[in-house]
Protein backbone atom coordinates (compact mmCIF):
# COMPACT_ATOMS: atom_id res chain seq x y z
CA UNK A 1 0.00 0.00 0.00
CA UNK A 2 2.90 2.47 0.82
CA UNK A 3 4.50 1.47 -2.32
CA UNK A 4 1.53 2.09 -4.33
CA UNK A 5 1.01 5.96 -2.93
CA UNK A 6 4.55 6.46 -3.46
CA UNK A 7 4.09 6.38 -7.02
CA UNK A 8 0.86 7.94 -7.07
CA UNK A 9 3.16 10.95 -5.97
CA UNK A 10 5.47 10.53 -8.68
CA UNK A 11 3.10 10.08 -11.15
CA UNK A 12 1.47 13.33 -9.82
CA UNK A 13 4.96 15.52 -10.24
CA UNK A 14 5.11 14.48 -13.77
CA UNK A 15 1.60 15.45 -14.38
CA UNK A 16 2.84 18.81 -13.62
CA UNK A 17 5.80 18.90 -15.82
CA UNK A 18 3.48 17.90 -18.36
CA UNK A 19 0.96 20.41 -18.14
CA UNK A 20 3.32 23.05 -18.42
CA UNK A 21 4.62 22.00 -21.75
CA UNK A 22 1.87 20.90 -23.53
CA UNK A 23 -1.50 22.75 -22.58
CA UNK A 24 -3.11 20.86 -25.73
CA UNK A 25 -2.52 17.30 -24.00
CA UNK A 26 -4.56 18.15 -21.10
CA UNK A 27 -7.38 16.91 -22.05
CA UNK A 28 -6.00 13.42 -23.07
CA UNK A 29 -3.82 13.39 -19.60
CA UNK A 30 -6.66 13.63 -17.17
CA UNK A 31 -8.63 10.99 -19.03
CA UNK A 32 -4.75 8.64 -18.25
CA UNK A 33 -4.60 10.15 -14.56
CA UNK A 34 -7.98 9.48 -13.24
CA UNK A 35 -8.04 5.91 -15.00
CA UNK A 36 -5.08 4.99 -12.97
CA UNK A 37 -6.07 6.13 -10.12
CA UNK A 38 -8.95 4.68 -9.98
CA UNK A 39 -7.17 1.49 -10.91
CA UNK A 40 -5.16 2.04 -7.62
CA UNK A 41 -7.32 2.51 -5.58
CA UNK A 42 -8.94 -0.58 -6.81
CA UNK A 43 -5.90 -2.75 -5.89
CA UNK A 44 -5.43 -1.14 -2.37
CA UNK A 45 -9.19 -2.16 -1.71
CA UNK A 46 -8.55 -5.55 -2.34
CA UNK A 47 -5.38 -5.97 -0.34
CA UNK A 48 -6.87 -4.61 2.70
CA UNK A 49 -9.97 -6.67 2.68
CA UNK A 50 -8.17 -9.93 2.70
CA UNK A 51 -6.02 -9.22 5.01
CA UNK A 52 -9.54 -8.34 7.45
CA UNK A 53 -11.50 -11.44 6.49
CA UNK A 54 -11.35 -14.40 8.78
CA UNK A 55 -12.97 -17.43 8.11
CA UNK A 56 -16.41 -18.70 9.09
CA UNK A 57 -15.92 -20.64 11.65
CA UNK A 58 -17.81 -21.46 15.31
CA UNK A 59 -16.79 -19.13 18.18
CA UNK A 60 -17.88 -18.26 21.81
CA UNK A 61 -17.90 -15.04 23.66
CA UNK A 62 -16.83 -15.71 27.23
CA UNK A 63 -17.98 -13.99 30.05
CA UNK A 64 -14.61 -12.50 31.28
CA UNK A 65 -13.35 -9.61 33.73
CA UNK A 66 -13.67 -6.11 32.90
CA UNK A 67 -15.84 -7.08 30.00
CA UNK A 68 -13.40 -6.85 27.22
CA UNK A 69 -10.88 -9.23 24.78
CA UNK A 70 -9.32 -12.51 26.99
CA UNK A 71 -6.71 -14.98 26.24
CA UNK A 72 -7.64 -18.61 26.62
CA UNK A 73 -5.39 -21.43 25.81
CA UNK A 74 -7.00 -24.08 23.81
CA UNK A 75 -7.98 -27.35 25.43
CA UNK A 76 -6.00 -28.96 22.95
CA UNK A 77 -1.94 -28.47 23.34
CA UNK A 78 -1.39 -28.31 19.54
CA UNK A 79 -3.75 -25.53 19.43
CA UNK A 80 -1.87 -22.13 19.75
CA UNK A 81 -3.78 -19.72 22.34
CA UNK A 82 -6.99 -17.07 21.06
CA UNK A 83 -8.33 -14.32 21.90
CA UNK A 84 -12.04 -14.33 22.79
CA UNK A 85 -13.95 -10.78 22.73
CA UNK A 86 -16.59 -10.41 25.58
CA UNK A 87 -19.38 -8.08 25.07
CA UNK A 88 -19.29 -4.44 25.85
CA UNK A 89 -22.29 -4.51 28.18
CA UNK A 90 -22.64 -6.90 30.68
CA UNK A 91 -24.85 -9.90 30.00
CA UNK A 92 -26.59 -12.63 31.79
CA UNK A 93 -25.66 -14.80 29.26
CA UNK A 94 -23.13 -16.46 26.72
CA UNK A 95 -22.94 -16.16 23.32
CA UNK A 96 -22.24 -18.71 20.73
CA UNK A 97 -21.62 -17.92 16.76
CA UNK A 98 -22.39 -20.38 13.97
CA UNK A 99 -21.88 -20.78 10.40
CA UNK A 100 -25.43 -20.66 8.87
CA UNK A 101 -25.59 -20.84 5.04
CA UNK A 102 -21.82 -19.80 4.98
CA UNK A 103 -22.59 -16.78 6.60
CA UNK A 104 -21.94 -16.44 10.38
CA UNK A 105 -24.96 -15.37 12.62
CA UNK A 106 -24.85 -15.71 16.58
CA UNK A 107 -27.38 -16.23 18.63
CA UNK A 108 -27.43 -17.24 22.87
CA UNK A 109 -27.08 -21.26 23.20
CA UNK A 110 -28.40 -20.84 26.81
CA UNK A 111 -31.70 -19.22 25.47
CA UNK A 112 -33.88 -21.39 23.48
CA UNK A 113 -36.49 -24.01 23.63
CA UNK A 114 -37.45 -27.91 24.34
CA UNK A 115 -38.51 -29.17 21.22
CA UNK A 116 -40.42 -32.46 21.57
CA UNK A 117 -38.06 -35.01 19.07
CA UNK A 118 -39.37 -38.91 19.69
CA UNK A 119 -36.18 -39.71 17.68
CA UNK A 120 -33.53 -38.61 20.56
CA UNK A 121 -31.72 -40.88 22.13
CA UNK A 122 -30.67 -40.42 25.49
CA UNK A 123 -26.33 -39.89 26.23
CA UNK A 124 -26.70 -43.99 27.59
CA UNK A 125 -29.40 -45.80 27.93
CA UNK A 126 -31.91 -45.76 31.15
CA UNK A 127 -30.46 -48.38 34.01
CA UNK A 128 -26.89 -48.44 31.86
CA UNK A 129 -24.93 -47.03 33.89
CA UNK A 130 -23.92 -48.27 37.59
CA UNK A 131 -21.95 -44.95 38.60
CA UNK A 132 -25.14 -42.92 39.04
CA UNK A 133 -26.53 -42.44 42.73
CA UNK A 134 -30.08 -44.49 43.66
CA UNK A 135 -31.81 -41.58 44.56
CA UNK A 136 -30.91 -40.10 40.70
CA UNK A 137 -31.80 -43.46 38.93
CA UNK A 138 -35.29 -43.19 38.48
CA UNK A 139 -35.58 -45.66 36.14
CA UNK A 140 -34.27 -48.05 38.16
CA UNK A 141 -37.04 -46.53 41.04
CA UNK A 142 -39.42 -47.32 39.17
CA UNK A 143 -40.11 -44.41 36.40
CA UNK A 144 -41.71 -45.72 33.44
CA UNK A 145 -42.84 -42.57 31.47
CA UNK A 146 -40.17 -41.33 29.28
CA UNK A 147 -41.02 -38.53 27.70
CA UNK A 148 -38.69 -36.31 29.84
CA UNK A 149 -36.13 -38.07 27.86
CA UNK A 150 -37.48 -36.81 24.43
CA UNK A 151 -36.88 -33.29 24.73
CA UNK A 152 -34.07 -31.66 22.76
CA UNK A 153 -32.62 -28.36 23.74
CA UNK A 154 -32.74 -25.87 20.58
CA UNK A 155 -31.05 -22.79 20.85
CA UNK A 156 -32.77 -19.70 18.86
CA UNK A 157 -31.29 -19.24 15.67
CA UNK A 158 -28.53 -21.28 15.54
CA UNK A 159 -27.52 -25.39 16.20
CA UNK A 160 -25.18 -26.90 18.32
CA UNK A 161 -22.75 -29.83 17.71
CA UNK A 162 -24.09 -33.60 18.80
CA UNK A 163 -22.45 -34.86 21.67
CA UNK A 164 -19.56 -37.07 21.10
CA UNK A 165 -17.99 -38.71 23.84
CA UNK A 166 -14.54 -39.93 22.22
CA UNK A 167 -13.90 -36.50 20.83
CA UNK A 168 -14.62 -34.98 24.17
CA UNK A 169 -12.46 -37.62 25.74
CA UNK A 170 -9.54 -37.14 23.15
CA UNK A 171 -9.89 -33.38 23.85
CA UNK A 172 -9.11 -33.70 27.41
CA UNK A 173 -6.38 -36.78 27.05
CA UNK A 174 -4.15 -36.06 29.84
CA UNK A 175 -5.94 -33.37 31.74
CA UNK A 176 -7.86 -33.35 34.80
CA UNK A 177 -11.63 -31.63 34.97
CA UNK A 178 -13.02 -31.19 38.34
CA UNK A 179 -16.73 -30.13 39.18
CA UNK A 180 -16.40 -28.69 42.44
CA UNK A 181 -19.46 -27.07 44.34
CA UNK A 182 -22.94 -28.94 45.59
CA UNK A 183 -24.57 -31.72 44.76
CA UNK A 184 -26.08 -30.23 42.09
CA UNK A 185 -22.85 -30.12 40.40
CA UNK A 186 -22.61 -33.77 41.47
CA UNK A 187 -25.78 -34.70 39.24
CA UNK A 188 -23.81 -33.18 36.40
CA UNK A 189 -20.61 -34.78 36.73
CA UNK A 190 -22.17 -38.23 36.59
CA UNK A 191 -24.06 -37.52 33.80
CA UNK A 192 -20.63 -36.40 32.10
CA UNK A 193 -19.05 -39.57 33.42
CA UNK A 194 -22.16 -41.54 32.24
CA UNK A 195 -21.81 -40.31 28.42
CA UNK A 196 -18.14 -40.40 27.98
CA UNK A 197 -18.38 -43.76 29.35
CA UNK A 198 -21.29 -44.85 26.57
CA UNK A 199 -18.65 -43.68 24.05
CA UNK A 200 -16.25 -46.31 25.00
CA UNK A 201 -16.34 -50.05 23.26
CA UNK A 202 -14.46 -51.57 26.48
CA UNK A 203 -16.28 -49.90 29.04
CA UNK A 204 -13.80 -51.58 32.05
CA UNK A 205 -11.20 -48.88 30.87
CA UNK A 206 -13.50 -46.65 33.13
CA UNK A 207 -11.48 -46.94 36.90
CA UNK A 208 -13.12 -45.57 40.10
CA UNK A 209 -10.02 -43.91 42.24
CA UNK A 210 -11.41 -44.24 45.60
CA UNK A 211 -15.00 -45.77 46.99
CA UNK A 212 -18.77 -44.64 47.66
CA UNK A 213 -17.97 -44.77 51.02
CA UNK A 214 -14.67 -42.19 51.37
CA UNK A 215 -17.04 -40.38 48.86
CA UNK A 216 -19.96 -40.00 51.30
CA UNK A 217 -17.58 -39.74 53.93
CA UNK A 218 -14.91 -36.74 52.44
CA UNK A 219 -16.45 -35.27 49.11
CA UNK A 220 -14.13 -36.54 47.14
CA UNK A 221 -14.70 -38.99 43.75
CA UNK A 222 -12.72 -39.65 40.82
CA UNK A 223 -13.46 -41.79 37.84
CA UNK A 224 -10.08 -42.24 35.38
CA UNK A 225 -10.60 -43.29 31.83
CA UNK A 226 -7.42 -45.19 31.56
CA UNK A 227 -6.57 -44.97 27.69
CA UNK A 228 -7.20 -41.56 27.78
CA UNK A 229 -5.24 -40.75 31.24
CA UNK A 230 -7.74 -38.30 32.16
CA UNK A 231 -9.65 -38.18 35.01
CA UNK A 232 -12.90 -36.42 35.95
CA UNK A 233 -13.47 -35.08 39.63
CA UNK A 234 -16.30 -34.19 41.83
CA UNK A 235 -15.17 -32.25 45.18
CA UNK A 236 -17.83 -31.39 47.64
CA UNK A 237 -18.29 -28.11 48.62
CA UNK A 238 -21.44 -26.31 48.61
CA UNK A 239 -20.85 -22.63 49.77
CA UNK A 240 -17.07 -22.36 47.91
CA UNK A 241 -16.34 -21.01 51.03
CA UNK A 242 -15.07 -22.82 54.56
CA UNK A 243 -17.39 -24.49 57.03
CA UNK A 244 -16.24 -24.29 60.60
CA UNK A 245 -16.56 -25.17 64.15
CA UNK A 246 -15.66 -23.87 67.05
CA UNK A 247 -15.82 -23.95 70.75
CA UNK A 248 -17.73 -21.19 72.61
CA UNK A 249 -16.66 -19.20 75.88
CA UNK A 250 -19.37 -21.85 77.56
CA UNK A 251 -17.65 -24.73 75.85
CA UNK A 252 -20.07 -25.63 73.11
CA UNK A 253 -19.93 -26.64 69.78
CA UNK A 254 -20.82 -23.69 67.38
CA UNK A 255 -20.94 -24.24 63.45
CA UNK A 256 -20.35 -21.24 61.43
CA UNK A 257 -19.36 -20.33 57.48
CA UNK A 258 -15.55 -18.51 57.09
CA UNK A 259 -16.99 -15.95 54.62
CA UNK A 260 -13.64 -14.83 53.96
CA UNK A 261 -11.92 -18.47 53.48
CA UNK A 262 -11.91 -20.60 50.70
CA UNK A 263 -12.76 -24.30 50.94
CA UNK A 264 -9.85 -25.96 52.18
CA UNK A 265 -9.72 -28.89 49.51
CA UNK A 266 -9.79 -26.68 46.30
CA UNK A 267 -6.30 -25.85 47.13
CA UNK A 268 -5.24 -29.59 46.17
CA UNK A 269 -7.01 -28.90 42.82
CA UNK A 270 -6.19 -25.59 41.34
CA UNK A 271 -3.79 -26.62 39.00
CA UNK A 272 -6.76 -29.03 37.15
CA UNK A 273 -7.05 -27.95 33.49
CA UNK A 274 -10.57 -27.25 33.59
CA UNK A 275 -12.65 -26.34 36.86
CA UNK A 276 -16.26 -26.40 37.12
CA UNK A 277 -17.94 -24.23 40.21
CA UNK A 278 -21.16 -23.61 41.25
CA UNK A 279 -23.12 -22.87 44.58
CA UNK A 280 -26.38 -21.36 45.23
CA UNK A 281 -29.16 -24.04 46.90
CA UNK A 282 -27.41 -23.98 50.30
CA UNK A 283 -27.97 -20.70 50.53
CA UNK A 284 -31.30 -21.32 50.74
CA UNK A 285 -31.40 -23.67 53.47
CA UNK A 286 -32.91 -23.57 57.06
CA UNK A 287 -29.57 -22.46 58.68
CA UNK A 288 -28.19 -20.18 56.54
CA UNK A 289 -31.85 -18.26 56.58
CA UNK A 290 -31.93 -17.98 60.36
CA UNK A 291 -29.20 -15.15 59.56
CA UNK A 292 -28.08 -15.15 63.43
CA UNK A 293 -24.63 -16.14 64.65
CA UNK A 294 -23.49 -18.18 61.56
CA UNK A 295 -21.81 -16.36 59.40
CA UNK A 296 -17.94 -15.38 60.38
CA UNK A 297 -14.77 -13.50 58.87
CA UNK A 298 -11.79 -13.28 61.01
CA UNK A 299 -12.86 -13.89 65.03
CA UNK A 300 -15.69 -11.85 64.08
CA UNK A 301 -19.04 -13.53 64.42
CA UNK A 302 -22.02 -11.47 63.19
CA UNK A 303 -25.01 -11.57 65.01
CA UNK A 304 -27.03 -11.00 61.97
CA UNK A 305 -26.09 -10.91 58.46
CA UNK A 306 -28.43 -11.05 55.56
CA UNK A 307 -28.21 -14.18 52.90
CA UNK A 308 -27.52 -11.70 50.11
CA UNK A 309 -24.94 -10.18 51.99
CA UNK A 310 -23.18 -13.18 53.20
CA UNK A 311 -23.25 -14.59 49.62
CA UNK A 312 -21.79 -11.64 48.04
CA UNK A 313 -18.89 -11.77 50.82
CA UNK A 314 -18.47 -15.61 49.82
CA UNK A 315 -18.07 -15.27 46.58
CA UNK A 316 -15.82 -12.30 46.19
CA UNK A 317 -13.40 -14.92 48.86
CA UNK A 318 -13.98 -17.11 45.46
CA UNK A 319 -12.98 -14.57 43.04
CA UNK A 320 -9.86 -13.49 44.50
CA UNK A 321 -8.77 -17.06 45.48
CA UNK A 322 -9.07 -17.83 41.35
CA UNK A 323 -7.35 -14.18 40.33
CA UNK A 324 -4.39 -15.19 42.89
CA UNK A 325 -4.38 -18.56 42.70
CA UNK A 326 -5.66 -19.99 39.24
CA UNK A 327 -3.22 -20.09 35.98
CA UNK A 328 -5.47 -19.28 33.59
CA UNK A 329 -2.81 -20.10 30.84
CA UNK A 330 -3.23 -23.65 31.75
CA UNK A 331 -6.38 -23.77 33.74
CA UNK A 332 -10.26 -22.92 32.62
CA UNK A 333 -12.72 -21.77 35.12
CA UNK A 334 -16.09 -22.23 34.28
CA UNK A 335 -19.34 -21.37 36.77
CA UNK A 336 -22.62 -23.03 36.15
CA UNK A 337 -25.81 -20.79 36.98
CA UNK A 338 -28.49 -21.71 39.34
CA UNK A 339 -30.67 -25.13 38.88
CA UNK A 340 -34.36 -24.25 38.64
CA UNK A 341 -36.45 -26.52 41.37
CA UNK A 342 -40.37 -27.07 40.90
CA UNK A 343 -41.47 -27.77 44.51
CA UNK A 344 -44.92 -27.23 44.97
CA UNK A 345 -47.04 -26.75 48.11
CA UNK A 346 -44.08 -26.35 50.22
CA UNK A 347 -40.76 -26.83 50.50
CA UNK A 348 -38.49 -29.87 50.45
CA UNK A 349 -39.25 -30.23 53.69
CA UNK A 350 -42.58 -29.08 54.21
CA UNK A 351 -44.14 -30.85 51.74
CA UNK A 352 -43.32 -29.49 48.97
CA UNK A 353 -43.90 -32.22 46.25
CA UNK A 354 -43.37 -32.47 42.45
CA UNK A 355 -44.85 -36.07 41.70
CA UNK A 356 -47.17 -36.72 38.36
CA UNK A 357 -45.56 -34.18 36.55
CA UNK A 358 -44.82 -35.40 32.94
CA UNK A 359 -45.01 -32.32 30.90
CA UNK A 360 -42.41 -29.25 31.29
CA UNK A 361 -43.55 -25.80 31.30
CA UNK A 362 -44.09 -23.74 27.86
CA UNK A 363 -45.60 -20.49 28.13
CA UNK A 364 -42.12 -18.63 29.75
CA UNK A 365 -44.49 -16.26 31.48
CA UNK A 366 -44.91 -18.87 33.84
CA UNK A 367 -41.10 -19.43 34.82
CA UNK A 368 -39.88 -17.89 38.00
CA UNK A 369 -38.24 -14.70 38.58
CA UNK A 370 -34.16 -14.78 37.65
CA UNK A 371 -32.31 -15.69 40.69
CA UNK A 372 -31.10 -13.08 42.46
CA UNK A 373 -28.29 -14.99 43.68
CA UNK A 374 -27.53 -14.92 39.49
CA UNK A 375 -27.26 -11.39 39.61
CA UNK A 376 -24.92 -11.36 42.12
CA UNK A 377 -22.72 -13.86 40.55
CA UNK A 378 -22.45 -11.61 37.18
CA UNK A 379 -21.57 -8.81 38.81
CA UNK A 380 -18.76 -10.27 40.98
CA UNK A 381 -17.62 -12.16 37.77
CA UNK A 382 -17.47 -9.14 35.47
CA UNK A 383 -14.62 -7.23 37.85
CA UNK A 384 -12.34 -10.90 37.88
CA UNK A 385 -9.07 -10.54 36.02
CA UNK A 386 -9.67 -14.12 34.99
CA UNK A 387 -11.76 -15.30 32.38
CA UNK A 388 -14.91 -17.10 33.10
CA UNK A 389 -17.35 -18.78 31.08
CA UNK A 390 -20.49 -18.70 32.51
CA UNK A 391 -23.15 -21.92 32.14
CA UNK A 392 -26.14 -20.10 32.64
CA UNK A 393 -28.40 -22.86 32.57
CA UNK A 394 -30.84 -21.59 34.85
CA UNK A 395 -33.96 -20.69 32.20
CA UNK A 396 -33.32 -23.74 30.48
CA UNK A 397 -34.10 -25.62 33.48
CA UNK A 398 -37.18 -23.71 34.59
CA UNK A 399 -39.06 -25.16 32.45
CA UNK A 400 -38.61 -28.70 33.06
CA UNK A 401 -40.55 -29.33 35.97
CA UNK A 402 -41.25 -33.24 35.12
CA UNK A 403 -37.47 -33.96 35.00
CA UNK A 404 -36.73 -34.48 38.99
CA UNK A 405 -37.12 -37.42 40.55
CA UNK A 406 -39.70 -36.41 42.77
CA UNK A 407 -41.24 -40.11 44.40
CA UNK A 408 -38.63 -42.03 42.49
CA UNK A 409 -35.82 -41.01 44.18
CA UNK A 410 -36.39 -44.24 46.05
CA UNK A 411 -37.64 -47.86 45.13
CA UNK A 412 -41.08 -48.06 45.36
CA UNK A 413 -40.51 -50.59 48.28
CA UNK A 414 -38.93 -48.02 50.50
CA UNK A 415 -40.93 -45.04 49.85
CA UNK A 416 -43.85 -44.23 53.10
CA UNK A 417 -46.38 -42.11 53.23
CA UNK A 418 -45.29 -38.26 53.96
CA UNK A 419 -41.66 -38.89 52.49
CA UNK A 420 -39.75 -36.51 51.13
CA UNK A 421 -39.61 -35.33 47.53
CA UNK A 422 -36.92 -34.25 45.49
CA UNK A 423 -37.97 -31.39 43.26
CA UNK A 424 -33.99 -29.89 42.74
CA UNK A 425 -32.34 -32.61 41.40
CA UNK A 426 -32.73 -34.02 37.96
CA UNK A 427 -33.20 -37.84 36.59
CA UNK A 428 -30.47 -39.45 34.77
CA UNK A 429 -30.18 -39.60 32.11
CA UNK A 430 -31.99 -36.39 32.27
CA UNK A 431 -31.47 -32.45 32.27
CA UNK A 432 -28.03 -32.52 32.86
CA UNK A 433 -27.07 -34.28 29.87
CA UNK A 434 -27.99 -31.09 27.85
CA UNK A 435 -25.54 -28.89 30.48
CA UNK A 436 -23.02 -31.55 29.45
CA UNK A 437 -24.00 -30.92 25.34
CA UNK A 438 -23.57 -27.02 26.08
CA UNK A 439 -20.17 -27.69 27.78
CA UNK A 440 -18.88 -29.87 25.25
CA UNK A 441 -20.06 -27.40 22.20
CA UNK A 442 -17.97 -24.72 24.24
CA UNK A 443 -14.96 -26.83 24.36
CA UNK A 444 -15.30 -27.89 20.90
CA UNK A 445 -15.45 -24.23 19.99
CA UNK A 446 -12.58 -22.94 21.71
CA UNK A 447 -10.29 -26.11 20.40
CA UNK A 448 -11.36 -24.90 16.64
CA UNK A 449 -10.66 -21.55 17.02
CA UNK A 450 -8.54 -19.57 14.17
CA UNK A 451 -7.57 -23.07 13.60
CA UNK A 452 -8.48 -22.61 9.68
CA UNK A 453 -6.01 -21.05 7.87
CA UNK A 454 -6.26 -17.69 6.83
């Protein structure tokens, strides 16, 4: 370009040689000039657009600090690092751009629809797989209807890749992923471990590091795929933040919640290559509602502390544990939004009850109210230094009221009259599969990345 203006110049100072000897070859000189100028001109054009156009290709906007460009190293090691652009005003969700027609569109993979598709076949089959708690196995309870398992999670506007459990295992060959938060999280890490086991031929290549019972007893399961040497993780840890006890000046016992300490066993796991985090239903709970004496930074006790309050405390202790601590060179971070529960006339414990629902919602007027605990989250996320992407699944599963367990999170031999229900966690296979789907189509995307050439 610098060497085409260059001659433009020259060509200009002979144009004014010219005109002063020869008046009567003005007109025929100006007809020359502007022809090659315009021919010029022409060529710059095209040199600068090819060096703007990129190709069409899949990409995600991640929900990062300060709310503008991130670096995340792909998943992959042979892929060479990208920048990712979040948007300029901050968002409750995540975006997602896809190739439609060769032209690229985008649209929000975490705001869509369940579309009714009698041909969809669940991640593994119902009963298939033994690594999946009783009180989530509602086939094996006793739950016969299956339509809950023939909804298909459609995105406005755009599609998102099929599940594909040896890609997604070849993708993390070598690396560690770790769901760490409540049991919430817990329902979606078996469901991962359930369909990347379906994907394997020899399914005794699947090796459980330590048993149910150190599980129940220390919140800590593994499952290693061994010709993959990967392993995924579940750590227990509901609030993020530290449970404690101590002794009172009279002697007693006294629980309370170290607002301003981090769980002590995420320190074991912050060099994992991908981290999954959530909290938000113990929040809820009996104690942390009676607001008195239970919440604690430093020696200091408060006597009364709002929930809101407390949470916002907790997870700004998460945010600057993952700014100070995390590698986010190496490491991903990802937060999953608040599970929707469909208890009705009462609580879990009052109650509250969910059974002979077989139908989700589908007018969206009749969802609940966005969490405010949501809220909170995005605006603690959007000042981290460290990029997050945020699963915000929580519309998605709003609307499927028919997917929990409810009565079948027991066999029908066990269950009595006045029993609880469970209304907040899902069936597997089940809901979480399609959190699973959305977290795959994000890896997927960031491993493909400017990996055309250009």
């Amino acid at each position: 370009m610098a060497s085409s203006l260059k001659e433009l110049c020259i060509f200009s100072r002979n144009v004014t040689n010219f005109l002063s000897k020869s008046r009567t070859q003005v007109s025929a000189f100006f007809t020359l000039f502007f022809f090659t100028v315009t021919f010029l001109l022409f060529i710059i054009f095209l040199s600068t657009s090819n060096s703007n156009t990129s190709p069409s290709i899949i990409t995600t906007n991640i929900l990062s600090s300060r709310l503008h460009s991130a670096s995340f190293t792909s998943i992959d090691s042979s892929h060479t690092s990208s920048t990712v652009s979040a948007p300029t005003n901050f968002p409750r969700k995540s975006w997602i751009y896809v190739p439609i027609e060769e032209e690229t569109s985008s649209c929000d993979i975490f705001d869509g629809e369940w579309i009714e598709d009698n041909d969809l076949q669940p991640l593994y089959k119902p009963g298939s797989c033994p690594f999946i708690d009783e009180s989530l196995n509602c086939f094996k309870n006793g739950r016969r209807d299956t339509d809950y398992l023939r909804l298909r999670w459609t995105p406005h506007g755009c599609e998102i890749p099929r599940f594909d459990g040896l890609k997604m295992l070849k993708m993390l060959r070598g690396k560690r992923l770790v769901f760490v938060g409540d049991s919430l999280n817990r329902n979606m890490w078996e469901s991962l471990v359930c369909a990347l086991r379906n994907s394997l031929s020899d399914k005794s290549r699947v090796n459980e590091v330590s048993g149910r019972r150190e599980f129940r007893s220390q919140g800590f399961y593994s499952f290693k795929f061994k010709d993959f040497k990967c392993s995924i993780d579940f750590i227990k840890s509901p609030f993020l933040v530290q449970e404690w006890k101590f002794s009172d000046k009279a002697g007693a016992r006294r629980e309370t919640l170290r607002l301003d300490t981090i769980h002590g066993s995420l320190t074991k796991y912050r060099d994992a290559d991908i981290i999954i985090f959530n909290t938000g239903h113990w929040w809820t709970h009996q104690k942390t509602h009676k607001l008195n004496n239970y919440f604690q930074e430093g020696t200091h006790v408060y006597n009364r502390l709002e929930v809101a309050d407390a949470y916002t405390k907790a997870l700004k202790t998460w945010a600057h544990w993952v700014d100070t601590t995390i590698n986010s060179t190496r490491t991903r971070v990802f937060f999953r939004g608040y599970s929707a529960s469909h208890f009705k006339g009462g609580q879990w414990n009052s109650g509250g009850n969910c059974d002979g629902e077989t139908k989700p919602i589908r007018n969206e007027t009749q969802l609940a109210p966005y969490p405010w605990m949501m809220r909170v989250l995005e605006s603690v996320i959007s000042e981290m230094k460290t990029p997050v992407v945020y699963l915000n699944i929580t519309k998605m599963t709003d609307y499927r009221k028919e997917g929990h367990p409810s009565i079948f999170r027991e066999a029908k031999s066990k269950r009595r009259a006045g029993m609880f229900q469970d209304c907040s966690h899902w069936c597997l296979p089940g809901v979480p599969d399609s959190w699973n789907q959305l977290l795959y189509a994000t890896l997927v995307d960031s491993q493909q990345k400017f990996s055309q050439p250009k």
